[in-house]
Protein backbone atom coordinates (compact mmCIF):
# COMPACT_ATOMS: atom_id res chain seq x y z
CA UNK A 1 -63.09 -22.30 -17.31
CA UNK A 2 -65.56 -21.85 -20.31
CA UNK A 3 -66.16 -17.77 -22.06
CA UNK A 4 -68.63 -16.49 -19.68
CA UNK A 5 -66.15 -17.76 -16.93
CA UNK A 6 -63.26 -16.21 -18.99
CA UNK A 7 -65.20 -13.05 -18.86
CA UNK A 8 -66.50 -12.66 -15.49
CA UNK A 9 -62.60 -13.33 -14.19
CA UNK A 10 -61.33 -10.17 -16.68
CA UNK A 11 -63.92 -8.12 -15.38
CA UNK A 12 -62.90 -9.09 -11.74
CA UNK A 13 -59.70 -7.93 -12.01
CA UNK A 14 -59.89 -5.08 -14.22
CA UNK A 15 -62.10 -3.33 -11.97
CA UNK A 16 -60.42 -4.78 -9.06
CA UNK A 17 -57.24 -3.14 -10.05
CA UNK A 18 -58.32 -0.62 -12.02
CA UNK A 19 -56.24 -1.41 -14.84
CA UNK A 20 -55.88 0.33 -17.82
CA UNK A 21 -55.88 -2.44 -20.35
CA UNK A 22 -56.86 -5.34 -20.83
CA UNK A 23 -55.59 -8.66 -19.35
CA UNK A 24 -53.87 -11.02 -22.14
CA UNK A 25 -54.73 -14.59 -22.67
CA UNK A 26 -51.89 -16.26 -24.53
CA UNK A 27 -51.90 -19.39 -26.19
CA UNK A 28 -49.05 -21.64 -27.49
CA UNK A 29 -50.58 -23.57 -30.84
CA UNK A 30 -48.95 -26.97 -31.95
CA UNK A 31 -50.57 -26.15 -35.18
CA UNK A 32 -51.37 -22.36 -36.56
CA UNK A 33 -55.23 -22.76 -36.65
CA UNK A 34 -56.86 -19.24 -35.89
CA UNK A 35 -60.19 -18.40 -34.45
CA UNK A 36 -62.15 -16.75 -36.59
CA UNK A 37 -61.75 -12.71 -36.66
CA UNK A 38 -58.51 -13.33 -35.53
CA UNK A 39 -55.95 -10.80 -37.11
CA UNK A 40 -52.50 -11.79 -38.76
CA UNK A 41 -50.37 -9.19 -38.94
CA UNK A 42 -49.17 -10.23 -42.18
CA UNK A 43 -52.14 -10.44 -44.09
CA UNK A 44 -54.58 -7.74 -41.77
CA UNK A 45 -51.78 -4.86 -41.96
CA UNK A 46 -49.15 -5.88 -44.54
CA UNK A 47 -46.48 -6.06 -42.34
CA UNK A 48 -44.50 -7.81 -39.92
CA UNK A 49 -44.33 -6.88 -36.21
CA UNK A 50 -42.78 -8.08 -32.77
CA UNK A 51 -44.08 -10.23 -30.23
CA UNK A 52 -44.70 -7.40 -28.15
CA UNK A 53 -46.76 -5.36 -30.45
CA UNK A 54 -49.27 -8.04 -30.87
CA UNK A 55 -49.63 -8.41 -26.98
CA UNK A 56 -50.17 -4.12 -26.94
CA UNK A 57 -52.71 -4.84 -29.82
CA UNK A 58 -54.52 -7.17 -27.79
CA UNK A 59 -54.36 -5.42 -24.56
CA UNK A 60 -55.10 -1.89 -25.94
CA UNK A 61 -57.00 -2.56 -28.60
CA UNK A 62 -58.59 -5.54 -27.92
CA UNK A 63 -57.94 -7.04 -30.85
CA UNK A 64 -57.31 -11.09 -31.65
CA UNK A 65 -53.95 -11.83 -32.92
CA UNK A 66 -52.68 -14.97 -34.46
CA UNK A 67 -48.79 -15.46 -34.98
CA UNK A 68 -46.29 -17.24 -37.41
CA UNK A 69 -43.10 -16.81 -38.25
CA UNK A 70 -44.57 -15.37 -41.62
CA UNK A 71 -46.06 -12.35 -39.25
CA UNK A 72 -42.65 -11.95 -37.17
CA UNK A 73 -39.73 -9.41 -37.77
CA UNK A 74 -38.14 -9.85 -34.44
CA UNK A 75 -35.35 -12.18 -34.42
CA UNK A 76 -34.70 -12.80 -31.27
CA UNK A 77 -37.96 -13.46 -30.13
CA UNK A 78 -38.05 -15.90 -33.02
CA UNK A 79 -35.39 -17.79 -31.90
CA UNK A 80 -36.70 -17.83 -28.87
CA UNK A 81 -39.84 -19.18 -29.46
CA UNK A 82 -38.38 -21.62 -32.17
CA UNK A 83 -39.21 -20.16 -35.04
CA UNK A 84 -35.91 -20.62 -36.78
CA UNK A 85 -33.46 -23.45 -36.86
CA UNK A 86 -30.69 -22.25 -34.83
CA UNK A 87 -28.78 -25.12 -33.09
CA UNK A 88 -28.44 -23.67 -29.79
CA UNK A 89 -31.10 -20.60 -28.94
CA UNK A 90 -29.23 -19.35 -25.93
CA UNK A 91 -26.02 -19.15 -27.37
CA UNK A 92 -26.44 -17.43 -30.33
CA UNK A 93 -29.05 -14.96 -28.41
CA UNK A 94 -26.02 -14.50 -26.13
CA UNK A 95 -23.44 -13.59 -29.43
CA UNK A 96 -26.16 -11.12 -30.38
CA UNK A 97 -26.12 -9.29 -26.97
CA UNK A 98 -22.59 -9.43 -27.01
CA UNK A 99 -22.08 -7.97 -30.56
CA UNK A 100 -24.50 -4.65 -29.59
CA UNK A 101 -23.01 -4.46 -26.25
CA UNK A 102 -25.31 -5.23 -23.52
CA UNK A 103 -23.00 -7.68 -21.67
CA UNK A 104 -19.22 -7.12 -21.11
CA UNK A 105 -17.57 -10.31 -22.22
CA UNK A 106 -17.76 -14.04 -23.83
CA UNK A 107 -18.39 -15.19 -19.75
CA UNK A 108 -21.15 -12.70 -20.02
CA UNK A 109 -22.32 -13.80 -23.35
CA UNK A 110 -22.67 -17.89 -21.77
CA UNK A 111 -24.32 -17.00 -18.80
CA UNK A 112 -26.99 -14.84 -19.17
CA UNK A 113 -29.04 -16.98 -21.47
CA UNK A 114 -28.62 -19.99 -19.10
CA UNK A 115 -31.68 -18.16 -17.16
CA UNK A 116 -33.72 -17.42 -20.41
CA UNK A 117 -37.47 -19.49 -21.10
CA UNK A 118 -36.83 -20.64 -24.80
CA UNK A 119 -39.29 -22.90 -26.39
CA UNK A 120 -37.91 -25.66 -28.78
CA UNK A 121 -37.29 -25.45 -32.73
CA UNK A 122 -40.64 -25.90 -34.59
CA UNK A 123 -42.29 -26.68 -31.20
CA UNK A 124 -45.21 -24.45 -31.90
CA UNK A 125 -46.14 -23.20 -35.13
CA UNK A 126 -48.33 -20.32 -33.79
CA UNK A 127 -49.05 -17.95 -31.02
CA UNK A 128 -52.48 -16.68 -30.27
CA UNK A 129 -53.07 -13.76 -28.34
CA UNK A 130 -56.50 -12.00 -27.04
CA UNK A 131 -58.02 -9.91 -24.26
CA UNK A 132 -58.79 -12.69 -21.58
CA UNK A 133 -62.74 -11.76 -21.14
CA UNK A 134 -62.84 -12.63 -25.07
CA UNK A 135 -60.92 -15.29 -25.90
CA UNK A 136 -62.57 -18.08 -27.48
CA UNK A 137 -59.75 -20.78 -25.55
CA UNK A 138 -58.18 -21.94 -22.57
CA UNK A 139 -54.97 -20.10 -22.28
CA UNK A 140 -51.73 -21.47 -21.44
CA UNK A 141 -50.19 -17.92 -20.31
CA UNK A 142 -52.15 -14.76 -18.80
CA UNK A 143 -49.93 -11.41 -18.97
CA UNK A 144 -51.41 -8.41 -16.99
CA UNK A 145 -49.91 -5.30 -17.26
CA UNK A 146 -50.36 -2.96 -14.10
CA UNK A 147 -48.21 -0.22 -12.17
CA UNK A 148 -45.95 -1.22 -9.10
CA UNK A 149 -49.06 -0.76 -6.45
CA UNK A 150 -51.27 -2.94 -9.00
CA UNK A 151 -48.74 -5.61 -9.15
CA UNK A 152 -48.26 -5.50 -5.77
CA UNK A 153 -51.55 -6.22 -5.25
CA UNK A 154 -51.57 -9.25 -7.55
CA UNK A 155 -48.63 -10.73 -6.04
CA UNK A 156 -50.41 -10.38 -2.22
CA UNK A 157 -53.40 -12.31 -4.27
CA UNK A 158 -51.01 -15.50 -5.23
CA UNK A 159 -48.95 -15.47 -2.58
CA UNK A 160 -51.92 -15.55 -0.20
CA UNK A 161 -52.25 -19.16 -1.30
CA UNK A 162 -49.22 -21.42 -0.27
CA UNK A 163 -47.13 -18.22 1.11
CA UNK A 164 -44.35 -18.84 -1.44
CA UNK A 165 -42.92 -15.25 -2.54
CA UNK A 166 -43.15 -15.13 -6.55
CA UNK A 167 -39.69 -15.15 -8.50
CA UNK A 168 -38.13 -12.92 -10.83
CA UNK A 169 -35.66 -13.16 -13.45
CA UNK A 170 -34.81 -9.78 -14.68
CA UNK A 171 -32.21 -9.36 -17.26
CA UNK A 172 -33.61 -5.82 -18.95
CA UNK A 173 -33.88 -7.16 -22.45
CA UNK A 174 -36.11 -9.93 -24.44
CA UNK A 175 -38.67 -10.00 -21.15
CA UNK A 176 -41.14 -11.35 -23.89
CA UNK A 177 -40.02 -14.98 -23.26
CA UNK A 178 -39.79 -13.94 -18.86
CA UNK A 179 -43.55 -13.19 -18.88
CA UNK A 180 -45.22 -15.21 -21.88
CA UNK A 181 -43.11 -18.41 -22.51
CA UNK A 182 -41.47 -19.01 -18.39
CA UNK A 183 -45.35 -19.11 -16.71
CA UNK A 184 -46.50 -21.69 -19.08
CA UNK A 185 -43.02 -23.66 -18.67
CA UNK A 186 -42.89 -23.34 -15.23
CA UNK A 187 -46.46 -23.49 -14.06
CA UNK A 188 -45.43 -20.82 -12.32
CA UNK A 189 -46.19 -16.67 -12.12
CA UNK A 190 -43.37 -14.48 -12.87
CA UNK A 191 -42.82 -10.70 -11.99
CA UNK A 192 -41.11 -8.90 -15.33
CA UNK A 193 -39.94 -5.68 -16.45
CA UNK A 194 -40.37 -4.47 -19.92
CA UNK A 195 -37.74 -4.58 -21.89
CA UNK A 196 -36.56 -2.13 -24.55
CA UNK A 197 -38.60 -3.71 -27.02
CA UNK A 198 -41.78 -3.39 -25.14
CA UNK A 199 -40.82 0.36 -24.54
CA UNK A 200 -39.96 0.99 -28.24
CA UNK A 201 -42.40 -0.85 -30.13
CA UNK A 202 -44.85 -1.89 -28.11
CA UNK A 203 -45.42 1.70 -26.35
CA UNK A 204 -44.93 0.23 -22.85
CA UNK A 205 -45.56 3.00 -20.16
CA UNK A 206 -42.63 3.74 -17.81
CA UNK A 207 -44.71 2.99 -15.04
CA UNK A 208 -45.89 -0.77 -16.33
CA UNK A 209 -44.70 -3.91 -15.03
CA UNK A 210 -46.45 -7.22 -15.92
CA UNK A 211 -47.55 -9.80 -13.91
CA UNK A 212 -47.87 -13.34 -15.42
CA UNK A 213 -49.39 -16.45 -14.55
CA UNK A 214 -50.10 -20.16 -15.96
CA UNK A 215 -53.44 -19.71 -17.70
CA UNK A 216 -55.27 -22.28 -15.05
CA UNK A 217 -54.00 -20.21 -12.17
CA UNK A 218 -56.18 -16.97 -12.88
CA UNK A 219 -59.03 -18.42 -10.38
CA UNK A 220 -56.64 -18.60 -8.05
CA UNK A 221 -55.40 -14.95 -8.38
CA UNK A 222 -59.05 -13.70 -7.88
CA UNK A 223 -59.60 -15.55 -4.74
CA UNK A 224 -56.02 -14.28 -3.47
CA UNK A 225 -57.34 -10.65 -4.81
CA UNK A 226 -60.43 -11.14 -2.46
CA UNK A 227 -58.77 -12.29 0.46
CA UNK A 228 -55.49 -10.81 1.17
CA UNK A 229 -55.20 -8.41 3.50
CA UNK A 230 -59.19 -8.51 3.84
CA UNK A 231 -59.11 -7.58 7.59
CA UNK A 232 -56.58 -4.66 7.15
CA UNK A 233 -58.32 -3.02 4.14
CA UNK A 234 -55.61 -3.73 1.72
CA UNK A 235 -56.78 -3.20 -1.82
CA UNK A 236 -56.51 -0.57 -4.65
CA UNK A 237 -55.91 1.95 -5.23
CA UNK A 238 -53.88 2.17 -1.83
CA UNK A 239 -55.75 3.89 0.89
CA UNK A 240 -53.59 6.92 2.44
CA UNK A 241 -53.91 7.13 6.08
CA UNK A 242 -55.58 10.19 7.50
CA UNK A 243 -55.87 9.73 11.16
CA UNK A 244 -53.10 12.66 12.20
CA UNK A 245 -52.92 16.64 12.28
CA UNK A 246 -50.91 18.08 9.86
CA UNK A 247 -48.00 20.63 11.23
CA UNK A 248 -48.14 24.12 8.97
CA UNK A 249 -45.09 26.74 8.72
CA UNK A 250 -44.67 28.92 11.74
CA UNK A 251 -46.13 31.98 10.08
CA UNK A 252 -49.31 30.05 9.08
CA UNK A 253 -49.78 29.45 13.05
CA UNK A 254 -48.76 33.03 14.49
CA UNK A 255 -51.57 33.64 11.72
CA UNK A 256 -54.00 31.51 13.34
CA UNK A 257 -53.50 32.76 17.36
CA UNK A 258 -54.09 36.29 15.47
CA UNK A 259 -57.37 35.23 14.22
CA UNK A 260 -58.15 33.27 16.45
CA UNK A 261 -58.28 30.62 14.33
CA UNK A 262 -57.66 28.12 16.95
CA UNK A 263 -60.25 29.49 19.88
């Protein structure tokens, strides 16, 4: 899919949906060689940020954002995505969670980050970010943000396809590496909910999930968004039914035979 292809799908969907920011094309870079206009955090602000920020930045703002480890302050997104040269990711994200207390126990600590995406050390050297209708490359990864009716929507789209229900893997912490790094892995589309991160720094809205797909899949999701549920109406915003009487508090009715409201 070239730009104007790119940019006609965003459109699609963002009016389809009515969503409220942008969806996020995501790209995995073997080498850290930036678009032009792109911002790094490092060198546009002065300072370091997470993961999620730069998705928000590119989603809200609709901004460009190239990362390195130089721009990154989270560390367990960095292990995650191999910026650092920890032996074993999973474990040693697992000590962490067991040192601040968000699992119980060593068994805890082992199993958890069996189910965790985590890219390899040095794998990538850069992650690229933009608003889908303006990125200047194929993405690997598309996130779209969207309340429960929105992604409900989405997931009728894919699963219109092949009829295969779409996973999730929800854990309540680091859902960066559920909805950017698992769709590209997988070639799959994952359901996620933000994590604290995403709520803290990121300024995620209670009422946004994301749903993510591999990058080639998006002309598949607007087909799917066309289709499903076609003959019954389904779409959004959600239509209400309306096609019954409503029943009003007994005084409202003696009210009415007074009047003669209901002659």
């Amino acid at each position: 899919m070239d730009q104007s292809g790119r940019q006609e799908a965003a459109d699609f969907v963002a009016r389809d949906l009515r969503l409220r920011t942008f969806p996020v094309a995501v790209k995995f870079l073997k080498k850290a060689d930036f678009p032009d206009k792109t911002r790094r955090p490092s060198v546009s602000l002065g300072k370091r940020i997470t993961i999620c920020q730069a998705v928000t930045m590119a989603r809200l703002y609709g901004w460009s954002v190239g990362l390195t480890k130089a721009d990154l302050i989270c560390v367990p997104a960095m292990i995650a995505f191999g910026f650092t040269q920890v032996p074993d990711a999973r474990s040693t994200l697992g000590k962490l969670l067991l040192d601040v207390s968000s699992l119980k126990d060593e068994k805890a600590a082992t199993t958890e980050p069996q189910s965790m995406c985590c890219l390899e050390n040095n794998e990538y050297e850069g992650l690229l970010f933009a608003p889908l209708g303006k990125a200047a490359f194929e993405p690997d990864t598309v996130a779209i943000y969207g309340n429960p009716a929105q992604v409900m929507r989405m997931i009728q789209g894919w699963v219109y396809h092949e009829g295969r229900r779409v996973p999730g893997n929800f854990g309540g912490k680091f859902e960066c590496f559920e909805y950017l790094i698992d769709p590209f892995k997988s070639k799959a589309p994952r359901v996620a909910i933000p994590g604290n991160g995403d709520r803290i720094f990121s300024m995620t809205q209670d009422d946004e999930l994301v749903f993510s797909i591999p990058g080639e899949g998006i002309e598949l999701l607007i087909q799917g968004l066309q289709e499903a549920g076609k003959k019954i109406g389904a779409r959004y915003p959600i239509p209400f039914y309306q096609n019954f009487q409503p029943e009003f508090p007994k005084r409202y009715k003696e009210l009415g035979d007074e009047v003669g409201a209901y002659d």
